[in-house]
C-alpha atoms as a PDB file:
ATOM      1  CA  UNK A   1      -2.556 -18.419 -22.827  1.00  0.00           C
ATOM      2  CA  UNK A   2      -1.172 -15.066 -24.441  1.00  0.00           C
ATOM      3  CA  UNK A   3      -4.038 -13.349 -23.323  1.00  0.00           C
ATOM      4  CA  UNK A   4      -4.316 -14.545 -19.812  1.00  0.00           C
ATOM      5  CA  UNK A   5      -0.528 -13.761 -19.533  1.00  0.00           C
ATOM      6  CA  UNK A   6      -1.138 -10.158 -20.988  1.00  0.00           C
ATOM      7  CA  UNK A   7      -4.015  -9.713 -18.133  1.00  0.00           C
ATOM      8  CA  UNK A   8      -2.039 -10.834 -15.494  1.00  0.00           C
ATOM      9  CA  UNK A   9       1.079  -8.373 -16.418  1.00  0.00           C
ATOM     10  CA  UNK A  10      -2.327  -5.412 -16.435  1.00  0.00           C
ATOM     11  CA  UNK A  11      -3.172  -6.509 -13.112  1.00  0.00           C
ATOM     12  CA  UNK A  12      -0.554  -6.179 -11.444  1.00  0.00           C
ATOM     13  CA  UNK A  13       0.703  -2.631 -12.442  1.00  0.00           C
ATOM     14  CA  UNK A  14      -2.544  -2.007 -11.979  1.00  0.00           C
ATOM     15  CA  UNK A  15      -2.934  -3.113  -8.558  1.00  0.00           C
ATOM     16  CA  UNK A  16       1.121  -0.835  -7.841  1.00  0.00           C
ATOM     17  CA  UNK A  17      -0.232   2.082  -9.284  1.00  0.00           C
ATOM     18  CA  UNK A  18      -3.618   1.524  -6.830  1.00  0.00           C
ATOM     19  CA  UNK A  19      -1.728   0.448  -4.135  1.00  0.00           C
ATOM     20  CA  UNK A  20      -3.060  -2.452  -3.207  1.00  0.00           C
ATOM     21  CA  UNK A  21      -0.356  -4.199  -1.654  1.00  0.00           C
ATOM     22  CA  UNK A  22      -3.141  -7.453  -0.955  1.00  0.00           C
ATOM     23  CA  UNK A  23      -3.574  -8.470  -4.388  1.00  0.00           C
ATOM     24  CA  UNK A  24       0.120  -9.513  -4.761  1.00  0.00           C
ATOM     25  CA  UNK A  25      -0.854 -12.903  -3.203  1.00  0.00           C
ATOM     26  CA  UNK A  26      -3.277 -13.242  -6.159  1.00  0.00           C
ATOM     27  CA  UNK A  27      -0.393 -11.757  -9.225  1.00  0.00           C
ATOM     28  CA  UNK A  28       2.533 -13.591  -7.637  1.00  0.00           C
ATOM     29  CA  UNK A  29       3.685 -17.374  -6.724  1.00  0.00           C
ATOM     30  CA  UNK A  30       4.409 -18.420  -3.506  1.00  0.00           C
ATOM     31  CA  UNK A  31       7.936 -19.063  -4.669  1.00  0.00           C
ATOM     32  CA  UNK A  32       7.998 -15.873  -7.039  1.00  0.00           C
ATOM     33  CA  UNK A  33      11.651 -15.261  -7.492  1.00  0.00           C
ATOM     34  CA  UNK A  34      13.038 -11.323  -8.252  1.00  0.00           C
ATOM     35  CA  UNK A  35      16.108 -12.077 -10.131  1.00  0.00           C
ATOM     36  CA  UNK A  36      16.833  -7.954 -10.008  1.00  0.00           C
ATOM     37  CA  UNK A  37      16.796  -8.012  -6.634  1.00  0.00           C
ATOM     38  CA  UNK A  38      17.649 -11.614  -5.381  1.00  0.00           C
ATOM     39  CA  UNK A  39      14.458 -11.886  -3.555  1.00  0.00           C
ATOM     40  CA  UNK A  40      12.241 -14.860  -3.385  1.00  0.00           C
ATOM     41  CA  UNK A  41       8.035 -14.731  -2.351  1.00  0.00           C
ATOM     42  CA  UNK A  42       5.442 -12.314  -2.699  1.00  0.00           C
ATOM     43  CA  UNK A  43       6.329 -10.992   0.819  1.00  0.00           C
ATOM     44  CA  UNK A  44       9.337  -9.925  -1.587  1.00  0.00           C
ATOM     45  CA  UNK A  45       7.332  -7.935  -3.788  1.00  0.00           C
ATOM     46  CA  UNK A  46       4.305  -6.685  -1.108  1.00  0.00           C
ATOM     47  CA  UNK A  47       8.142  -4.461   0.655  1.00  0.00           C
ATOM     48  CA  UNK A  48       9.125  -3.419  -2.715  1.00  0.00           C
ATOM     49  CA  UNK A  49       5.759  -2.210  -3.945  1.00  0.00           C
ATOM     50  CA  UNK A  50       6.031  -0.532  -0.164  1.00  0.00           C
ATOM     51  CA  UNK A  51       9.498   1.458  -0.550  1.00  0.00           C
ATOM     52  CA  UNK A  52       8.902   2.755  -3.958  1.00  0.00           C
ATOM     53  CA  UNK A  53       5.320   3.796  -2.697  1.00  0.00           C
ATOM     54  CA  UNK A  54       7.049   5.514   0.306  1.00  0.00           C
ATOM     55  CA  UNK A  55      10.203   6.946  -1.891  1.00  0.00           C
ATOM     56  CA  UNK A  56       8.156   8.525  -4.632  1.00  0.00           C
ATOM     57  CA  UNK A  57       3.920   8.252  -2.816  1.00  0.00           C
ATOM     58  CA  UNK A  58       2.894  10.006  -6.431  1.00  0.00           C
ATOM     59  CA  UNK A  59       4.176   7.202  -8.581  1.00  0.00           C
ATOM     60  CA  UNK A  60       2.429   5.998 -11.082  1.00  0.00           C
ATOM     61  CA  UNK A  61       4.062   3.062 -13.522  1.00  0.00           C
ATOM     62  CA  UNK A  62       2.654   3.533 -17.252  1.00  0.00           C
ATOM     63  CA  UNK A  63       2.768   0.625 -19.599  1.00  0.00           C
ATOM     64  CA  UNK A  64       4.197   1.538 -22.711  1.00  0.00           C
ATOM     65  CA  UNK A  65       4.536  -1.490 -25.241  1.00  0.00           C
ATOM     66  CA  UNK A  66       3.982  -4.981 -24.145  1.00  0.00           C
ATOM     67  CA  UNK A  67       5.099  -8.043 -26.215  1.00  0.00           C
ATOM     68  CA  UNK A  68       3.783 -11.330 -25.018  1.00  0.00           C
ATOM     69  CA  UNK A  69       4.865 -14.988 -26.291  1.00  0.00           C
ATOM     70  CA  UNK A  70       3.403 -18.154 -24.758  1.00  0.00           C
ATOM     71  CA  UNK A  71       3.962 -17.920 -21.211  1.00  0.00           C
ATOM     72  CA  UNK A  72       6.740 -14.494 -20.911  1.00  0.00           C
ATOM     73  CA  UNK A  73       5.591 -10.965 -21.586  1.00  0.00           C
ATOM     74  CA  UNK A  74       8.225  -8.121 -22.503  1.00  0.00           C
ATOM     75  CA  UNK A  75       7.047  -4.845 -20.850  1.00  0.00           C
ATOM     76  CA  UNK A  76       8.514  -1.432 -21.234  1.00  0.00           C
ATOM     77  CA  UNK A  77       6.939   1.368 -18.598  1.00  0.00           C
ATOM     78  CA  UNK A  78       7.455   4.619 -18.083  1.00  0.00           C
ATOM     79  CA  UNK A  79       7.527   5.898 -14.468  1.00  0.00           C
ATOM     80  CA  UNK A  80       6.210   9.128 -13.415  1.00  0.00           C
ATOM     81  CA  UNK A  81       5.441  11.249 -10.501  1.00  0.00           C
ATOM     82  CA  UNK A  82       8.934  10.988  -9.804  1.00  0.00           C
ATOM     83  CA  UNK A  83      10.670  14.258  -8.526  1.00  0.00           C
ATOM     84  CA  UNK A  84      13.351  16.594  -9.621  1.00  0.00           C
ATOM     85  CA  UNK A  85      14.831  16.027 -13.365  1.00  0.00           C
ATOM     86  CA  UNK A  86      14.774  18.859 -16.168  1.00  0.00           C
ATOM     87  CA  UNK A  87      11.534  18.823 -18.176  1.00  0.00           C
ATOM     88  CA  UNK A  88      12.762  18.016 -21.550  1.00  0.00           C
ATOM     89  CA  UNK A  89      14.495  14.989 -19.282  1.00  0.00           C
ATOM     90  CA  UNK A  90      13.340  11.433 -20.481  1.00  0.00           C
ATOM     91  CA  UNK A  91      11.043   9.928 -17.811  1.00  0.00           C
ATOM     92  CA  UNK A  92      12.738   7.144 -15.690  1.00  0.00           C
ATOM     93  CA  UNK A  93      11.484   3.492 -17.302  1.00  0.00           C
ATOM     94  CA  UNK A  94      11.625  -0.258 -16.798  1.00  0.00           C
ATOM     95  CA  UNK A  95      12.104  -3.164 -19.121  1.00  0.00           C
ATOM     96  CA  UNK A  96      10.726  -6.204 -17.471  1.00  0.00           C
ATOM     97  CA  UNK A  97      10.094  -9.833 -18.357  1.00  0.00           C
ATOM     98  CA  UNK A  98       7.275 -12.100 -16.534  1.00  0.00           C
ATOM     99  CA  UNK A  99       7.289 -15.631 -16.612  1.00  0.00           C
ATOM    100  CA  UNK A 100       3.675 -16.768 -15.914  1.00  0.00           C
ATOM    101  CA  UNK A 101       2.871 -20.483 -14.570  1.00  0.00           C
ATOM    102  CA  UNK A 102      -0.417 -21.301 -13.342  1.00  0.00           C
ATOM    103  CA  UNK A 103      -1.956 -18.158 -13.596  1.00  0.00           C
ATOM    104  CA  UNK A 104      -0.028 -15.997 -11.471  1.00  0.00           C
ATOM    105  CA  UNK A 105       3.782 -15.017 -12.148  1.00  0.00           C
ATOM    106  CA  UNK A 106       6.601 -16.956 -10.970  1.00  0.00           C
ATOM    107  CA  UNK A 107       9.629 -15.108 -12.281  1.00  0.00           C
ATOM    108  CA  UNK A 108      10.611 -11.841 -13.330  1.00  0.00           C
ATOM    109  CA  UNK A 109      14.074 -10.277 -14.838  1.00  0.00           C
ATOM    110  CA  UNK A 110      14.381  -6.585 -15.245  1.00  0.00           C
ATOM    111  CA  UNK A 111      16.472  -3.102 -15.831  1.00  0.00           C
ATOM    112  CA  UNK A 112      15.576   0.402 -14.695  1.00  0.00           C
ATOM    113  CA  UNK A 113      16.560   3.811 -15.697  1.00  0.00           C
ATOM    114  CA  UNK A 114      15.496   5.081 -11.878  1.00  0.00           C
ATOM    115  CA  UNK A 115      18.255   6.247  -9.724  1.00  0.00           C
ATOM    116  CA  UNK A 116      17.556   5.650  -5.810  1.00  0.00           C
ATOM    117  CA  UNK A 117      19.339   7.460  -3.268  1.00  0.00           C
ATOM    118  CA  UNK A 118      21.636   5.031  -1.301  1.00  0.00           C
ATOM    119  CA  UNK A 119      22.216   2.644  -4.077  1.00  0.00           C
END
């Protein structure tokens, strides 16, 4: 299962950084919940993916380290094409954890370093 979990977590920042919003129905449960944002479904996810795509178009999440036990993976990313910040600035990143059940992911917790305008 570790492996199949660790391809699924590829595939979908994969599929972000490609933009291929159509895939999520593949990645994500029906009921995929988004404890960081309160959301529930893949429709959820496809107007996410969609913001940060419009908000930053060159954005490209980079995995970093990913740590992957039975059916959660641990992900760190890096996020760049993001504009403004001072070069020797850290790049904006993401610690997320997937929970995978029946080969897509149902649940994900998360923190970011990205500040949004607005928020």
């Amino acid at each position: 299962m570790t492996d199949d979990v660790r391809a699924l977590a590829e595939r979908m920042y994969e599929a972000f950084n490609a933009r291929d919003l159509a895939v999520a129905e593949a990645i994500f449960s029906a009921d995929f919940v988004s404890h960081p944002l309160g959301t529930v479904g893949v429709d959820s996810i496809v107007k996410a993916w969609s913001g940060l795509h419009a908000m930053f178009p060159n954005i490209q999440v980079i995995v970093e380290d990913m740590l992957v036990d039975a059916d959660k993976a641990a992900v760190r990313t890096s996020l760049h094409g993001i504009p403004g910040g001072v070069e020797e600035q850290a790049l904006p990143s993401m610690m997320e954890i997937f929970r995978v059940r029946d080969g897509r992911i149902a649940e994900l917790w998360g923190l970011s370093s990205l500040s949004r305008p607005g928020r």
